[in-house]
Protein backbone atom coordinates (compact mmCIF):
# COMPACT_ATOMS: atom_id res chain seq x y z
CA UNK A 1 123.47 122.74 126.01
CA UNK A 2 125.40 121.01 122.77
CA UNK A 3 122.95 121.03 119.84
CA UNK A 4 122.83 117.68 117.82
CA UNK A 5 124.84 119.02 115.21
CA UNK A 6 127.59 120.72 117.26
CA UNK A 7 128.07 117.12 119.24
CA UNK A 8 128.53 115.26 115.58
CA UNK A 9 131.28 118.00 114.74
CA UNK A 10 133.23 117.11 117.78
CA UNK A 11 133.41 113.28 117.04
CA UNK A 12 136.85 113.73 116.03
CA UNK A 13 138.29 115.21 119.13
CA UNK A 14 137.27 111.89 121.45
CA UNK A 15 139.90 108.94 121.74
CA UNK A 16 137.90 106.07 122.42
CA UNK A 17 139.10 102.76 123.48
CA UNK A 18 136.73 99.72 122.50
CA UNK A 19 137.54 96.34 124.48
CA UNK A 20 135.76 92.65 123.40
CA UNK A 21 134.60 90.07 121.77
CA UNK A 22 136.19 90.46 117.81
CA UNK A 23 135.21 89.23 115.00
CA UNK A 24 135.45 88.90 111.20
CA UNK A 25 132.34 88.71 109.35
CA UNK A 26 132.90 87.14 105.28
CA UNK A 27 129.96 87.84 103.05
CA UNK A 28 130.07 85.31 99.76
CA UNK A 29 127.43 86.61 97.36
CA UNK A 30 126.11 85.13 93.81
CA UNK A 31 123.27 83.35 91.91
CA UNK A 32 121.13 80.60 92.40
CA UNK A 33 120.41 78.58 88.62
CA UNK A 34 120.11 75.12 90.14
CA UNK A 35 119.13 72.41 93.32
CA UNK A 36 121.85 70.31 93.95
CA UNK A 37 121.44 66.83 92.72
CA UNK A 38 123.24 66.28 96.37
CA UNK A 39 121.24 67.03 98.83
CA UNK A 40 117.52 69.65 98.39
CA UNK A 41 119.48 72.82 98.76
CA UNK A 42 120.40 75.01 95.96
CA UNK A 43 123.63 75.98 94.00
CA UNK A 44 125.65 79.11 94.66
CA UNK A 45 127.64 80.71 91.80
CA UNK A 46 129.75 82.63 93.63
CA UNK A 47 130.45 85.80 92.26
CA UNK A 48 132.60 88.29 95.39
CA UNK A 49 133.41 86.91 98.57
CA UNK A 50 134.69 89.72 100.80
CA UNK A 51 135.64 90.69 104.53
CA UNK A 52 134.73 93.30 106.97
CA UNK A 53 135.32 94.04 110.77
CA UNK A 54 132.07 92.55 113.38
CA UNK A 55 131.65 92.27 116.62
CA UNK A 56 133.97 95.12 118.57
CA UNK A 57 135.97 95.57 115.52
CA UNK A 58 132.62 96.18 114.21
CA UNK A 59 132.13 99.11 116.66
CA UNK A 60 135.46 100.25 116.25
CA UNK A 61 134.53 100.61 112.48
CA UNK A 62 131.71 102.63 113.35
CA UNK A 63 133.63 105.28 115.79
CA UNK A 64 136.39 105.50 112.94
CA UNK A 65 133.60 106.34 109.77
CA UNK A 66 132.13 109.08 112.05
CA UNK A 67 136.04 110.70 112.71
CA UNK A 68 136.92 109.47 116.27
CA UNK A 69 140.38 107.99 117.29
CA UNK A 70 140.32 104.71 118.23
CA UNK A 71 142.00 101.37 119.36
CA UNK A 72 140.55 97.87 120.16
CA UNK A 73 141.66 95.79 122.37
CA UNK A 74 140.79 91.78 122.22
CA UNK A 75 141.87 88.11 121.38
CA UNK A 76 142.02 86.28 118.02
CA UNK A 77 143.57 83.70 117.08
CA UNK A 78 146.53 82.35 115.49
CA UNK A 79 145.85 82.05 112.20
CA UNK A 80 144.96 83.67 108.51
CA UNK A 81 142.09 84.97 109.60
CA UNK A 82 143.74 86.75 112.44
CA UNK A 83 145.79 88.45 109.50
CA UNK A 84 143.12 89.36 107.37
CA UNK A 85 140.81 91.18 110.09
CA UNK A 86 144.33 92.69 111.56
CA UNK A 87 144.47 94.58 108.06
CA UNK A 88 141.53 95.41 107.63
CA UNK A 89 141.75 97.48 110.86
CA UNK A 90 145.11 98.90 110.21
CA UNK A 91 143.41 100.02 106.75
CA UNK A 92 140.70 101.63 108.54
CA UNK A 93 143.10 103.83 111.04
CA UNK A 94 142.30 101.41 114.12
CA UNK A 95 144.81 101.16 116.42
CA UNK A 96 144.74 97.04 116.89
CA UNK A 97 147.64 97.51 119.44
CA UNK A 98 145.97 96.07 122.52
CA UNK A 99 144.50 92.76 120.03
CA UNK A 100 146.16 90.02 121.75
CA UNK A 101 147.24 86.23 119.76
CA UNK A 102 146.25 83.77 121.62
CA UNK A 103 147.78 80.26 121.10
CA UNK A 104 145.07 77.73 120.27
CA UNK A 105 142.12 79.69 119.65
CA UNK A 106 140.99 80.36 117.01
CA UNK A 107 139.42 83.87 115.29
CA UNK A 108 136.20 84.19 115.00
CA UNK A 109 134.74 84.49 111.90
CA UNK A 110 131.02 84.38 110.89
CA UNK A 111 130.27 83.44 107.22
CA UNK A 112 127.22 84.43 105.52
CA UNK A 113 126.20 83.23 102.08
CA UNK A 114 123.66 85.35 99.77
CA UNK A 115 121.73 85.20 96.49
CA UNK A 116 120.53 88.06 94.74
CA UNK A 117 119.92 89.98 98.40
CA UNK A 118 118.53 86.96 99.69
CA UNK A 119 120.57 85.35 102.74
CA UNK A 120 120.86 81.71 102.33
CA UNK A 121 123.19 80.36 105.47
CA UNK A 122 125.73 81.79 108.15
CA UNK A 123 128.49 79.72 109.44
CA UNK A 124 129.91 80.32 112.84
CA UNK A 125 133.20 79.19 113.59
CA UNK A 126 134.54 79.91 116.83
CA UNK A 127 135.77 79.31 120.04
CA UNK A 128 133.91 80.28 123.50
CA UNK A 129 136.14 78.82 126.12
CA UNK A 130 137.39 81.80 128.42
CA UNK A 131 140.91 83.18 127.42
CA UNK A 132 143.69 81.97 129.20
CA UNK A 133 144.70 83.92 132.69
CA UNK A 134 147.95 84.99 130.51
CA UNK A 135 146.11 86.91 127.99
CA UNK A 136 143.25 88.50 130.57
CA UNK A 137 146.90 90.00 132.51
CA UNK A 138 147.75 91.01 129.08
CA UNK A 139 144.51 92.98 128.50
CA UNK A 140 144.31 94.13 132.38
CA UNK A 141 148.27 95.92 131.93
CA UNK A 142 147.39 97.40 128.79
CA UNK A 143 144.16 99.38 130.96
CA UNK A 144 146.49 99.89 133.50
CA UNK A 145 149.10 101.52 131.27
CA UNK A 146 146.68 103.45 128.78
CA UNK A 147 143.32 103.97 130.45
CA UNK A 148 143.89 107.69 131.15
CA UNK A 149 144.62 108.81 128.15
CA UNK A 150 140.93 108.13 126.37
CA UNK A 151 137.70 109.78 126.73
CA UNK A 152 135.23 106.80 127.16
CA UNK A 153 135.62 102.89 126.93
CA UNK A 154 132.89 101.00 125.22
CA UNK A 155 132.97 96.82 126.49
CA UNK A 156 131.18 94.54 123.72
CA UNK A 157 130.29 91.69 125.29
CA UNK A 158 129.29 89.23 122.95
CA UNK A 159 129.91 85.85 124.78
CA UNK A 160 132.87 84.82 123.16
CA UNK A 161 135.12 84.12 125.69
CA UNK A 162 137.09 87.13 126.30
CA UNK A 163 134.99 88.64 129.31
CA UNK A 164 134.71 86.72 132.94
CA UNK A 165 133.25 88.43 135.99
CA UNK A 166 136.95 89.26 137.43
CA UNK A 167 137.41 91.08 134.89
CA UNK A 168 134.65 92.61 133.69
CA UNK A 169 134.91 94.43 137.57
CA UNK A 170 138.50 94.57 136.88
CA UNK A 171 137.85 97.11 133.84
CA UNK A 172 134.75 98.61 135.13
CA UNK A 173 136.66 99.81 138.66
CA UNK A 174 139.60 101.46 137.08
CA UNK A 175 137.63 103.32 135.03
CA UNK A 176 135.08 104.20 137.18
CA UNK A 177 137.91 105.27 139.45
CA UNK A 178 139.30 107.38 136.48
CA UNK A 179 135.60 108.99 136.05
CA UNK A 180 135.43 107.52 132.56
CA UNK A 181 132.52 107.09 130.29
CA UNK A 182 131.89 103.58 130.40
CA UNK A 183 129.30 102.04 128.19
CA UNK A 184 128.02 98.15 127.70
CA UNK A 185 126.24 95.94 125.05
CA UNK A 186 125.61 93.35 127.56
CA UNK A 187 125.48 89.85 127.79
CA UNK A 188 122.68 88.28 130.48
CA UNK A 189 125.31 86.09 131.98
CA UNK A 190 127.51 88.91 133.40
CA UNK A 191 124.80 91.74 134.21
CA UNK A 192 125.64 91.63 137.82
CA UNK A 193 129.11 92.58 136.52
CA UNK A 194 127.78 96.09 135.11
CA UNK A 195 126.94 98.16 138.13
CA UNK A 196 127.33 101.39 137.90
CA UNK A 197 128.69 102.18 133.83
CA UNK A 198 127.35 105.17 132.03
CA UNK A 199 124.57 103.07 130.16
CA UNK A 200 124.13 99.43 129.22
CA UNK A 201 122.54 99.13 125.62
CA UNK A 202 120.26 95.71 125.11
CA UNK A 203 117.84 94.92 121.89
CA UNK A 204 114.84 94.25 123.32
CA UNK A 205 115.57 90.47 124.08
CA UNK A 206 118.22 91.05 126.03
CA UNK A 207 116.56 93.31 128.78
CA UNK A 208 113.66 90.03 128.51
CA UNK A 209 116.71 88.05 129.36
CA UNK A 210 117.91 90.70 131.77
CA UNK A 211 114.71 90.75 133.77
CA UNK A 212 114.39 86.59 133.63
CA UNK A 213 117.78 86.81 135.22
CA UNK A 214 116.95 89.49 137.46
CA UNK A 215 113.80 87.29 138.42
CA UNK A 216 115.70 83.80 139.06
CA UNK A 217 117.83 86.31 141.67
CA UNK A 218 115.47 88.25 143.22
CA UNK A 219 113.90 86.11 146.54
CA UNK A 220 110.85 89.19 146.70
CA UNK A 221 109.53 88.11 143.25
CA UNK A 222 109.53 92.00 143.01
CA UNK A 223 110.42 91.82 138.93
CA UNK A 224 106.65 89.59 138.21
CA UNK A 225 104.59 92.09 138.52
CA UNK A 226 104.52 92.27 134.32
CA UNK A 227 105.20 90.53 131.47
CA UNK A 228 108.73 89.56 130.25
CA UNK A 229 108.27 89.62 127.21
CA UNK A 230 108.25 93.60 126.83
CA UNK A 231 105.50 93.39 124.65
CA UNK A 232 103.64 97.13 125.49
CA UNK A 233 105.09 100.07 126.21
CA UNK A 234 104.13 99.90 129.99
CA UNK A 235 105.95 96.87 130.24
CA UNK A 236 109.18 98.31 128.51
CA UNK A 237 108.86 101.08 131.04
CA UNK A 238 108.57 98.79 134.27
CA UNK A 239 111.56 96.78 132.88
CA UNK A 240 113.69 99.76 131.85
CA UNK A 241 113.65 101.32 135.68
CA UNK A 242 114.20 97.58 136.87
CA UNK A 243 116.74 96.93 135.10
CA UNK A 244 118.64 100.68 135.74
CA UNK A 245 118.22 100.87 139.46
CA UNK A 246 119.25 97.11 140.29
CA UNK A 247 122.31 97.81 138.22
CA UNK A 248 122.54 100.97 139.88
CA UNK A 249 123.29 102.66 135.91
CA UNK A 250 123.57 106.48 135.13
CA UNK A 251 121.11 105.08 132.26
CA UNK A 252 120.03 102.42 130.16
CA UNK A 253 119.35 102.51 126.56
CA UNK A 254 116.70 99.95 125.33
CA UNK A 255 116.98 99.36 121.06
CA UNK A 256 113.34 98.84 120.00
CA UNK A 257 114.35 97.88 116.63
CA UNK A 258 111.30 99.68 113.80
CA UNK A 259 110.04 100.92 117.23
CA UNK A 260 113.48 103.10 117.81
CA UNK A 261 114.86 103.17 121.45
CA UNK A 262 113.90 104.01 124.63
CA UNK A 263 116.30 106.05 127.28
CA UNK A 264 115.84 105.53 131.02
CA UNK A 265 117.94 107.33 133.63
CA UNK A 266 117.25 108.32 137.41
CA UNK A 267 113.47 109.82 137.37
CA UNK A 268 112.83 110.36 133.46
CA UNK A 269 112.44 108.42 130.73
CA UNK A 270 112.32 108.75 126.85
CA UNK A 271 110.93 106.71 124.15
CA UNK A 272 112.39 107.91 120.61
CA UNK A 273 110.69 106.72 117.75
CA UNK A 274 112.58 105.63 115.13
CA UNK A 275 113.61 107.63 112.01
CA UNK A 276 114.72 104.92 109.33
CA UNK A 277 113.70 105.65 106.18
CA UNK A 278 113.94 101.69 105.11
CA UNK A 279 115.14 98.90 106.80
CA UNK A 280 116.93 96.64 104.42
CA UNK A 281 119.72 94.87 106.99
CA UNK A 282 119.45 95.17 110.72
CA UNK A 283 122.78 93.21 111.12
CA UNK A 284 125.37 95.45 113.55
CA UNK A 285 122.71 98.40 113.91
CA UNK A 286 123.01 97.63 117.83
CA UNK A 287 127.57 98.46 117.03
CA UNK A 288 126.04 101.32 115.35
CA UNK A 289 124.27 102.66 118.37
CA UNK A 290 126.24 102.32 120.81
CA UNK A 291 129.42 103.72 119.23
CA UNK A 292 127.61 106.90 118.39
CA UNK A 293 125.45 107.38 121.54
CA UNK A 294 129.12 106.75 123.22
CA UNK A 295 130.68 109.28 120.99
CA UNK A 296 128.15 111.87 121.42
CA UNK A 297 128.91 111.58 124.88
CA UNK A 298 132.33 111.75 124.57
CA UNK A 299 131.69 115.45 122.79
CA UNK A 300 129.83 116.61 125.45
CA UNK A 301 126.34 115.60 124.33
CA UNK A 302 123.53 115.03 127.49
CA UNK A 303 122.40 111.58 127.09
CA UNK A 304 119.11 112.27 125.68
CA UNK A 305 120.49 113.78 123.08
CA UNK A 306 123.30 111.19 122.68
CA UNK A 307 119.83 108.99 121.86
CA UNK A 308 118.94 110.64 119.81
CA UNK A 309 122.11 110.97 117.54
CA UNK A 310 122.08 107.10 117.85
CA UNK A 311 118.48 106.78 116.80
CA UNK A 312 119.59 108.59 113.27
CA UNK A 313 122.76 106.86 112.58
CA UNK A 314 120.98 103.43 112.91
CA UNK A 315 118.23 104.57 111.05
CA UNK A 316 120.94 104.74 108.80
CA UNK A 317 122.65 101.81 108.61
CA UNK A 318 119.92 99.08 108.32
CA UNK A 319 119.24 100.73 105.01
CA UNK A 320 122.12 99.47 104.30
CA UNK A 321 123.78 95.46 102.98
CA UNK A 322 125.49 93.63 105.65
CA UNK A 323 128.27 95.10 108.71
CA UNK A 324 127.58 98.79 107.53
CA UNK A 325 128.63 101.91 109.11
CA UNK A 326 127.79 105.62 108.53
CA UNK A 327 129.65 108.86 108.82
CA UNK A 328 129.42 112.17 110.11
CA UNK A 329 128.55 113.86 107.21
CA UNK A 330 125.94 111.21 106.52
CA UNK A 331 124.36 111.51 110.12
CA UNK A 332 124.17 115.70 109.83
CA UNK A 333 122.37 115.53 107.12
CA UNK A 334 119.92 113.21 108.15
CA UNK A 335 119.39 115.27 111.28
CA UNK A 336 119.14 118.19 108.69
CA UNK A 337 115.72 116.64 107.32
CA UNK A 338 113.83 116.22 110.78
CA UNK A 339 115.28 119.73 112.09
């Protein structure tokens, strides 16, 4: 079997294609001196205002830092933003070829405000409408034309608009038919639409949503039999094998946040503590995971140990500010110090 290490030094033979929901996260940071003489909220010097890649462009990040080829697919709008998060990528080495302008929408960018470390307000502005039936053909011919040349597809499903059932099954049929890896961050609303993809990676409220959904369909009551909430490890347990055999998944990964993960697949199951040394920004640690447990994968990595490679790199990046990312080089020698 692949060791660990051996899986991270393959990262940059995969070609992964990452398809969903993108968006451009803008940190403003400065000092607070006063209260505004407005309203009881205080006064932000700004200092920097920058940009980075979230959401699937977020992932796509992550896959690039730790050497693999990639190119996103998705919808943004027409305007500056749409420019600035469309360099960003190109600056990166993303291939934004398949990120489709749509007329009328506009890009989604999340805006989060800080003082001295301290976050003070986010502001969302987006739409959530779905995308027009012109842009899901666009998005559909683009699988159809390039889906056999990449190794796995990761769908980030963030509830923005860009996935619908249609095609959500769409996706997940041709490349189940082309025996591709196919991995999930889910959104409750679709997770009929996920049967049968490599894994599915929730936090831990979305398998509680996952099983409240699962509940509201289920006529036996056959999901009450524990709590929801996934408060004890025996509960996690029950829900994980719930959740993988309804779905009928190759596995599920469950992100625990400071209590690590938890791997389920057909008759075994894993919990893997986490290894973070400090936790200073949990912010896109979920992109983290499942871009490396994908790309471990993708190298020929079994899926326990694809957990496990996950577990370190997003041990790594909550110790770090904001939309972060880690590398290979990073992520081997992290593994080095719990060999």
């Amino acid at each position: 079997m692949i060791s660990l290490k051996n899986a991270v030094n393959k990262f940059s033979k995969a070609n992964i294609l990452v398809i969903g929901d993108l968006i451009l996260d803008e940190y403003i940071t400065g000092t607070v001196e006063r209260i505004s003489p407005e309203a009881p909220v205080p006064v932000v010097w700004a200092k920097e205002r920058h940009f980075v890649p979230g959401g699937a462009a977020n992932v796509a990040s992550n896959l690039r830092a730790l050497g693999a080829r990639v190119t996103l697919a998705g919808v943004v709008g027409q305007d500056d933003n749409r420019a600035v998060l469309l360099r960003k990528l190109t600056g990166l080495g993303i291939d934004p070829s398949a990120v489709i302008s749509e007329k009328g929408r506009m890009t989604t960018v999340k805006s989060r405000v800080f003082a001295r470390n301290q976050q003070l307000v986010r502001i969302d502005w987006e739409h959530v409408e779905p995308i027009s039936p012109s842009t899901r053909e666009k998005l559909l011919a683009f699988m159809a034309r390039n889906l056999k040349k990449y190794d796995a597809v990761i769908i980030e499903d963030y509830g923005k608009g860009v996935f619908d059932r249609d095609l959500l099954r769409s996706l997940i049929t041709a490349a189940r038919a082309q025996k591709k890896i196919i991995t999930v961050d889910p959104k409750e609303d679709n997770f009929e639409q996920y049967y049968g993809v490599t894994c599915i990676t929730p936090n831990r409220k979305e398998a509680q949503n996952a099983i409240r959904y699962l509940k509201m369909k289920d006529d036996k009551n056959v999901f009450k039999i524990y709590d929801d909430k996934l408060g004890s490890h025996r509960d996690i347990r029950k829900a994980g094998y719930e959740i993988l055999n309804h779905l009928g998944l190759e596995s599920l990964l469950i992100t625990l946040g400071e209590d690590g993960m938890w791997l389920f697949e057909r008759g075994n199951d894993e919990h893997i503590p986490t290894v973070a040394q400090e936790v200073f920004d949990v912010s896109g640690a979920g992109d983290t995971a499942i871009a490396s447990f994908t790309l471990a994968l993708a190298a020929g990595a079994a899926k326990a140990d694809a957990a496990k490679i996950a577990n370190f790199a997003s041990g790594i990046v909550v110790g770090k500010m904001g939309t972060a990312t880690t590398t290979r080089e990073e992520l081997i020698e992290r593994m080095g110090r719990h060999a």
